[in-house]
Protein backbone atom coordinates (compact mmCIF):
# COMPACT_ATOMS: atom_id res chain seq x y z
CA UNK A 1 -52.82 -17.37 -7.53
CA UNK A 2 -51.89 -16.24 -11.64
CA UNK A 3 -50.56 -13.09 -10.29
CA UNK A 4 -48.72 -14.99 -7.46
CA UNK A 5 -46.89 -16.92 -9.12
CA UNK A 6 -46.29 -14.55 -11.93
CA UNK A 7 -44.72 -11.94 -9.39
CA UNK A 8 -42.66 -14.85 -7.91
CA UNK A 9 -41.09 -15.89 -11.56
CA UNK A 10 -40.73 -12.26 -12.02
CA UNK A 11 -38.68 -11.79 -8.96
CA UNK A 12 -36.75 -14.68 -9.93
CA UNK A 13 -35.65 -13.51 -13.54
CA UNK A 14 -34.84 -10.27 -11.63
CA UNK A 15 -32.61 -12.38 -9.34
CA UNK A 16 -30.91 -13.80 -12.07
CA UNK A 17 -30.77 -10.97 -14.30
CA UNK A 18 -29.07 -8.68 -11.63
CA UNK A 19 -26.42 -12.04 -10.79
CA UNK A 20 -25.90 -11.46 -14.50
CA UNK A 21 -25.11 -8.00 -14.68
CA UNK A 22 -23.05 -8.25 -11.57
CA UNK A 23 -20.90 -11.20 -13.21
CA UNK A 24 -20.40 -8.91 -16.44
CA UNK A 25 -19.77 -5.89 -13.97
CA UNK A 26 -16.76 -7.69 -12.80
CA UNK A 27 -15.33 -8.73 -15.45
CA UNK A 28 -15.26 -5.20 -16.72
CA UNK A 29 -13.65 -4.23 -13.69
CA UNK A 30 -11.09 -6.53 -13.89
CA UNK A 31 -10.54 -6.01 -17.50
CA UNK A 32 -9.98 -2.22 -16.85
CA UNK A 33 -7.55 -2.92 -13.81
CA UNK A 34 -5.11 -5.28 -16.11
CA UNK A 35 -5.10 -2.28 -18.71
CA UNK A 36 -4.18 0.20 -16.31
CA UNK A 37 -1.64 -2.55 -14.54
CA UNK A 38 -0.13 -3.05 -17.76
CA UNK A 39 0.00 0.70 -19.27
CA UNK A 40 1.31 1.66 -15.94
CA UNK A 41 4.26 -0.98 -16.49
CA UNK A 42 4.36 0.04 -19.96
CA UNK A 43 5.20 3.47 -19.23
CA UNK A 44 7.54 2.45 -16.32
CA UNK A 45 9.85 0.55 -18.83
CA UNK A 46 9.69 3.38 -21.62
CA UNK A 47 11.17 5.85 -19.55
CA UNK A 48 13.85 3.62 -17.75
CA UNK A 49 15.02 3.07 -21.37
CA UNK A 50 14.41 6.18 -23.12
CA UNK A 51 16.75 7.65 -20.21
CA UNK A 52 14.20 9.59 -18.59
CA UNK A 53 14.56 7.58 -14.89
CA UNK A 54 18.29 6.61 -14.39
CA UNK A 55 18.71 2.78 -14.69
CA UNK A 56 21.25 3.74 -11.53
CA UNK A 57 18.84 4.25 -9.29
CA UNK A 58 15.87 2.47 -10.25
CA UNK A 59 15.92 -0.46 -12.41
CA UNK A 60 13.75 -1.02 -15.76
CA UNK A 61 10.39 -3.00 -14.94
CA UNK A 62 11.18 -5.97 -16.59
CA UNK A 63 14.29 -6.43 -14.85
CA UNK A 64 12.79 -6.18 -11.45
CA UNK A 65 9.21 -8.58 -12.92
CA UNK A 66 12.08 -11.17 -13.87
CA UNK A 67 13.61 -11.06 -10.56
CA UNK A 68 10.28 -11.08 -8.91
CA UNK A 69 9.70 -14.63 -10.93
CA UNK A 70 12.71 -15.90 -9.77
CA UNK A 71 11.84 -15.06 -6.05
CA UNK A 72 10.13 -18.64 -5.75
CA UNK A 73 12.89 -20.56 -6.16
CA UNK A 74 14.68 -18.86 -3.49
CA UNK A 75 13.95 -21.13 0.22
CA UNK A 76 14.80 -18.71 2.33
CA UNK A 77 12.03 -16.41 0.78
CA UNK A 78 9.91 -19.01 0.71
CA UNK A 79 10.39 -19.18 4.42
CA UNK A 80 9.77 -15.90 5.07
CA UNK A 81 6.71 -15.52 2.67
CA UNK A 82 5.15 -18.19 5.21
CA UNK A 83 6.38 -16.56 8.49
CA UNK A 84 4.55 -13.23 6.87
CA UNK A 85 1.41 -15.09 6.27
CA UNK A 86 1.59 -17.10 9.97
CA UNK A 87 1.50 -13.69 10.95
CA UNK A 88 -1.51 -12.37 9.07
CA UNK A 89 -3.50 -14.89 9.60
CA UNK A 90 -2.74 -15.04 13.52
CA UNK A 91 -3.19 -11.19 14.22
CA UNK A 92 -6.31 -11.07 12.03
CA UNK A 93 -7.92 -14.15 13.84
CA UNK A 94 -7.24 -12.60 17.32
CA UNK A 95 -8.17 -8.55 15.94
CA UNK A 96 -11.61 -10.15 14.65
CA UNK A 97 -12.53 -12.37 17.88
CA UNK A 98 -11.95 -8.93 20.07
CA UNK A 99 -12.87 -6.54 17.59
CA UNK A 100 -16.36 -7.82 16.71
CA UNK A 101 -17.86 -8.42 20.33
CA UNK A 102 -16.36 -4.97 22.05
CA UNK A 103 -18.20 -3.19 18.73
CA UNK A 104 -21.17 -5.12 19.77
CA UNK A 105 -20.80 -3.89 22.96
CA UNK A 106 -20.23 -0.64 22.52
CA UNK A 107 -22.79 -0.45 19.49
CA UNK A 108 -25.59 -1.63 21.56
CA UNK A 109 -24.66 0.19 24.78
CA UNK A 110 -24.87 3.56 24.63
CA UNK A 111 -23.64 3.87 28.55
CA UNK A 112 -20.76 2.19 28.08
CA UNK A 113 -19.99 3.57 24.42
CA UNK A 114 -19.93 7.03 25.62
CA UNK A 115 -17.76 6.22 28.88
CA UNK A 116 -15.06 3.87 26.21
CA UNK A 117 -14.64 6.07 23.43
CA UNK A 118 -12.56 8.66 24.89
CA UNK A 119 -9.93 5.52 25.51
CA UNK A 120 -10.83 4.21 22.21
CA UNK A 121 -10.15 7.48 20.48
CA UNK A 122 -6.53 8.17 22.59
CA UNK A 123 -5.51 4.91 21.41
CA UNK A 124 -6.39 5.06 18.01
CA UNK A 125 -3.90 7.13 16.51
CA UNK A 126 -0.81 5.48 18.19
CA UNK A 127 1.12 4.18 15.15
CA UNK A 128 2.25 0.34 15.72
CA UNK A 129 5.37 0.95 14.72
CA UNK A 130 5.53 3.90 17.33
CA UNK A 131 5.28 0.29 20.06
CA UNK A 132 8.05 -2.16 18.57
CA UNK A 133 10.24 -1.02 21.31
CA UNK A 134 7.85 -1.19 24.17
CA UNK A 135 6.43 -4.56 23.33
CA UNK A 136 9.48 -6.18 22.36
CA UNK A 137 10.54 -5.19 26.18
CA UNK A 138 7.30 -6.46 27.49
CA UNK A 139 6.62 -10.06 25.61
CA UNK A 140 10.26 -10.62 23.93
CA UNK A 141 10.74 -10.07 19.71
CA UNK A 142 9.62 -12.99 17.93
CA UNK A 143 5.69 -14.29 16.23
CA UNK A 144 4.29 -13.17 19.44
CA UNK A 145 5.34 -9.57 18.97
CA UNK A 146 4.44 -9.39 15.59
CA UNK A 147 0.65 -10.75 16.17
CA UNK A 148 0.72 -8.09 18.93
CA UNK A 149 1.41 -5.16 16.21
CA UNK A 150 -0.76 -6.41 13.94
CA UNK A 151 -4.01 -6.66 16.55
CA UNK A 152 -3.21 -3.04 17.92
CA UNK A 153 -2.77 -1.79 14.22
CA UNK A 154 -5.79 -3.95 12.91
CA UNK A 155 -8.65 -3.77 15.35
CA UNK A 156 -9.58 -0.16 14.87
CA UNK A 157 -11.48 -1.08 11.35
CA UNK A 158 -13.27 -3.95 12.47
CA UNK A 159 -14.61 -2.36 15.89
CA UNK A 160 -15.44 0.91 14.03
CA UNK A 161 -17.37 -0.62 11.22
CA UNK A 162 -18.80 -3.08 13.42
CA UNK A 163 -19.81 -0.08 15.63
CA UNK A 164 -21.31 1.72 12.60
CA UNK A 165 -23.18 -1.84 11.51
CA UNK A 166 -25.06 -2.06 14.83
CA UNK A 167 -26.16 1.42 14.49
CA UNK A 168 -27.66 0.88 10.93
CA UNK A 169 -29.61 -2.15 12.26
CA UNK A 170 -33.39 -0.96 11.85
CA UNK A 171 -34.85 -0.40 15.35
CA UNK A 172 -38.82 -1.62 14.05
CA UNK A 173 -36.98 -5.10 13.66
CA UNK A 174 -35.08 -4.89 16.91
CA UNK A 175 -38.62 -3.54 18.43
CA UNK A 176 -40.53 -6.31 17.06
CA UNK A 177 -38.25 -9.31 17.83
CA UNK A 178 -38.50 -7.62 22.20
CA UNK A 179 -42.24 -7.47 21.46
CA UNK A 180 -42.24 -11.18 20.76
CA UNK A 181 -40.26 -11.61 23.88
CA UNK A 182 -36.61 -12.41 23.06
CA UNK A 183 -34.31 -11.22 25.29
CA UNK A 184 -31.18 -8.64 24.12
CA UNK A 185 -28.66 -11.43 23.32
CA UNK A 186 -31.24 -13.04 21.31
CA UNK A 187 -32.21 -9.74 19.31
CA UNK A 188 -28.70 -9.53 19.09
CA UNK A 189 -27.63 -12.59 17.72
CA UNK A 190 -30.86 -13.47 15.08
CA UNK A 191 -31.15 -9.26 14.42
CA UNK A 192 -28.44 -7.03 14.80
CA UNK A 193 -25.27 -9.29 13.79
CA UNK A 194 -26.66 -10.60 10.32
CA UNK A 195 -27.17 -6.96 9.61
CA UNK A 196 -24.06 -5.64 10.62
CA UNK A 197 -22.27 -8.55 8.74
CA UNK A 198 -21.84 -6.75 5.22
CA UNK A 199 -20.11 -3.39 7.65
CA UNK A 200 -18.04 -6.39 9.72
CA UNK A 201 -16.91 -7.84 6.50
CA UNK A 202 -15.55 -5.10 4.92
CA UNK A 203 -14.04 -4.02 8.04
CA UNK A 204 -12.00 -7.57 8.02
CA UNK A 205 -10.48 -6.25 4.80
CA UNK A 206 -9.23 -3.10 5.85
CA UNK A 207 -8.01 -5.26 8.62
CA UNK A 208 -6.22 -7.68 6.72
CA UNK A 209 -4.50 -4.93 4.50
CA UNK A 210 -3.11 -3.16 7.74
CA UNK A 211 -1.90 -6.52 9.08
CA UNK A 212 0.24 -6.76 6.03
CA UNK A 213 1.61 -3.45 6.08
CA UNK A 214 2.34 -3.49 9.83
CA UNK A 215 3.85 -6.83 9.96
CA UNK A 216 6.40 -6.07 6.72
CA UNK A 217 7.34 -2.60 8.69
CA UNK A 218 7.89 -3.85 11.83
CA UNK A 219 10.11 -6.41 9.99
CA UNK A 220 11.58 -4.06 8.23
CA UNK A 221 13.02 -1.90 11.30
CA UNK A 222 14.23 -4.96 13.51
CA UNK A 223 15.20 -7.09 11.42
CA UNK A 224 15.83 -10.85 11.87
CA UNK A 225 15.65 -9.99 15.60
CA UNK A 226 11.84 -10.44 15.16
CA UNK A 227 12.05 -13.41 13.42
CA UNK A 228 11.66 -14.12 9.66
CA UNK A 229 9.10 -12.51 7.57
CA UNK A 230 9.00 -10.42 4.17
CA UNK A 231 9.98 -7.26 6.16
CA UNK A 232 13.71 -9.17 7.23
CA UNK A 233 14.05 -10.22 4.19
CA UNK A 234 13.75 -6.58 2.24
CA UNK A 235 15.91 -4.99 5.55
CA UNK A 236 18.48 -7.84 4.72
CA UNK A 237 18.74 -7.30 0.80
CA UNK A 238 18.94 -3.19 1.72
CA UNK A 239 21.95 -3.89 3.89
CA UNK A 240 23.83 -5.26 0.48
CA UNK A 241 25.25 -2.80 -2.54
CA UNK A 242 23.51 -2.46 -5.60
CA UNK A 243 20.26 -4.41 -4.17
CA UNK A 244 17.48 -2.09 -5.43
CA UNK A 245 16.13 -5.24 -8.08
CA UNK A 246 15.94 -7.55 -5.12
CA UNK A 247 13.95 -5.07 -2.51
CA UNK A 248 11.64 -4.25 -5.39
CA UNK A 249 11.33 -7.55 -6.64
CA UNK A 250 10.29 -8.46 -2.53
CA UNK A 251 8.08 -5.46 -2.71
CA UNK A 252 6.16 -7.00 -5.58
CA UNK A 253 5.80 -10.13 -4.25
CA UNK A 254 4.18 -8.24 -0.95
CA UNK A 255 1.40 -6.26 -3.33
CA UNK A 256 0.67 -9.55 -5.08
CA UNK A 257 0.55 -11.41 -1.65
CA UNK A 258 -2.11 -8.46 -0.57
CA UNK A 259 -3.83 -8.97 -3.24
CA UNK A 260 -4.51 -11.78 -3.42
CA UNK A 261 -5.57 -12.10 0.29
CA UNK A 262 -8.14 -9.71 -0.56
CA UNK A 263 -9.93 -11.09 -3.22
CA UNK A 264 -10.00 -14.36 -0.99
CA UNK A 265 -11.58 -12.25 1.38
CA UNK A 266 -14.22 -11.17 -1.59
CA UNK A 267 -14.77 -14.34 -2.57
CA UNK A 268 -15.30 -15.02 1.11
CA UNK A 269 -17.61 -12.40 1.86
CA UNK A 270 -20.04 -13.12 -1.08
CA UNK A 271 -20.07 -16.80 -0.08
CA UNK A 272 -21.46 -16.12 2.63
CA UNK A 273 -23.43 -13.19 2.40
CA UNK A 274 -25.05 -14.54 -0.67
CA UNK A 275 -28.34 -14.17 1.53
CA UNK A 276 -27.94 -10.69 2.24
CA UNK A 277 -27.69 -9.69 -1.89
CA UNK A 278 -30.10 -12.41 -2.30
CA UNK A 279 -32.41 -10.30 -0.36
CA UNK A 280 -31.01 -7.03 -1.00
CA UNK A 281 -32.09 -7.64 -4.64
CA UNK A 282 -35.42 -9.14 -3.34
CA UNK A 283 -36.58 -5.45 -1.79
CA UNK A 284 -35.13 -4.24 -5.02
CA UNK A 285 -37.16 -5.18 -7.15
CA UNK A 286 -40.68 -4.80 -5.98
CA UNK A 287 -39.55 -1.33 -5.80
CA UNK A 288 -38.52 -1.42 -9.47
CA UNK A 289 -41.35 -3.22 -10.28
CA UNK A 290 -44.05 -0.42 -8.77
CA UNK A 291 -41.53 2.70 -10.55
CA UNK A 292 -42.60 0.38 -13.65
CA UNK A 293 -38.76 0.02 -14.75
């Protein structure tokens, strides 16, 4: 019972120590990035004024962060800004409910993996951008065009990593939860999915960082004809003379707005995957503990 309970409080200052040193990881991390971020801008603006970049042909950083501040205050950015999220958020939303059961699928069915992945792979390398033409003939420009890009674009990361997640379940627990008599979906569903969910969730990110870059391209090439979005609004400030601070001032806001989807996506994923470090620093541990570390 003493050694019990001792081995339980152990595991539990391990728990806590390892939260700890994760927390303090982080903040190194992002510590190092804003020195980098601001050496890199720091060099940037030392050679625009020391003459080594010509101001005529790409502005000094500080002129193009002080339009980038002033971006905000401009509506009809603000209304594309929103049209370029409405976008994200739709294609990624559709890409994820297809993406995630056809990896399933094709993860747990070998039969039908082999036959599908000789589609899968023709597909794969067809740019997006290669299709504005095609599937602005077939559905019309517009939100329903861009959501269209963005799925074909987005799903490849999502079904590949949830295709590589189902193969990394262990088969002992897939074996032992048929030997208690659950059937496939079952197995599936309490087995295979929560272990696949770290592969799924970083596949979602990947996703989400091609939806970006595929709906501000597509935007880019036609236009207001597709509607409004961050990519118009860069192809209408490159239509205009001496424009370069506004299209890098847009360009900044679309890193930032990357960004920051991303680390919502982070904060996401380790809400609710705190179970699977939870228990990933559970089987740690023993093991630590037997090394005698």
């Amino acid at each position: 019972m003493t050694q019990t309970s001792t081995s339980g409080r152990a595991t539990a200052s391990g728990r806590a120590a390892g939260a700890s040193r994760a927390g303090g990881s982080r903040r190194v991390r992002w510590t190092r990035g804003a020195i980098g971020v601001l050496a890199f801008l720091l060099v940037a603006e030392a050679a625009g004024r020391l003459g080594l970049i010509s101001r005529s042909s790409l502005p000094l950083t500080s002129t193009v962060l002080w339009r980038a501040a002033r971006l905000p205050g401009d509506t009809r950015f603000l209304a594309d800004l929103g049209a370029t999220l409405e976008a994200w958020a739709a294609g990624l939303a559709i890409t994820v409910a297809v993406a995630v059961p056809l990896g399933v699928v094709l993860g747990s069915l070998p039969g039908v993996r082999v036959a599908a992945m000789a589609v899968v792979e023709f597909l794969r390398p067809i740019p997006s951008v290669a299709l504005i033409l095609l599937v602005s003939l077939l559905i019309g420009p517009g939100l329903r065009m861009m959501v269209t890009l963005i799925v074909y674009g987005a799903i490849w990361p999502v079904l590949y990593n949830t295709i590589a997640g189902i193969d990394d379940v262990d088969p002992v627990a897939v074996q032992t939860h048929r030997a208690f008599g659950f059937s496939r979906l079952d197995t599936i569903r309490m087995v295979a999915l929560p272990s696949a969910a770290p592969f799924i969730a970083t596949g979602i990110r990947l996703a989400s960082a091609v939806a970006i870059i595929l709906n501000i391209a597509a935007g880019f090439v036609t236009g207001r004809i597709s509607g409004p979005g961050l990519g118009a609004f860069i192809a209408d400030a490159s239509t205009g003379a001496s424009n370069t601070t506004l299209i890098l001032a847009a360009t900044v806001w679309a890193g930032i707005l990357g960004l920051v989807l991303d680390l919502l996506l982070v904060q996401a994923q380790r809400r609710l995957l705190r179970w699977h470090d939870l228990l990933s620093a559970g089987t740690r541990e023993p093991a630590a503990a037997k090394a005698g570390i």
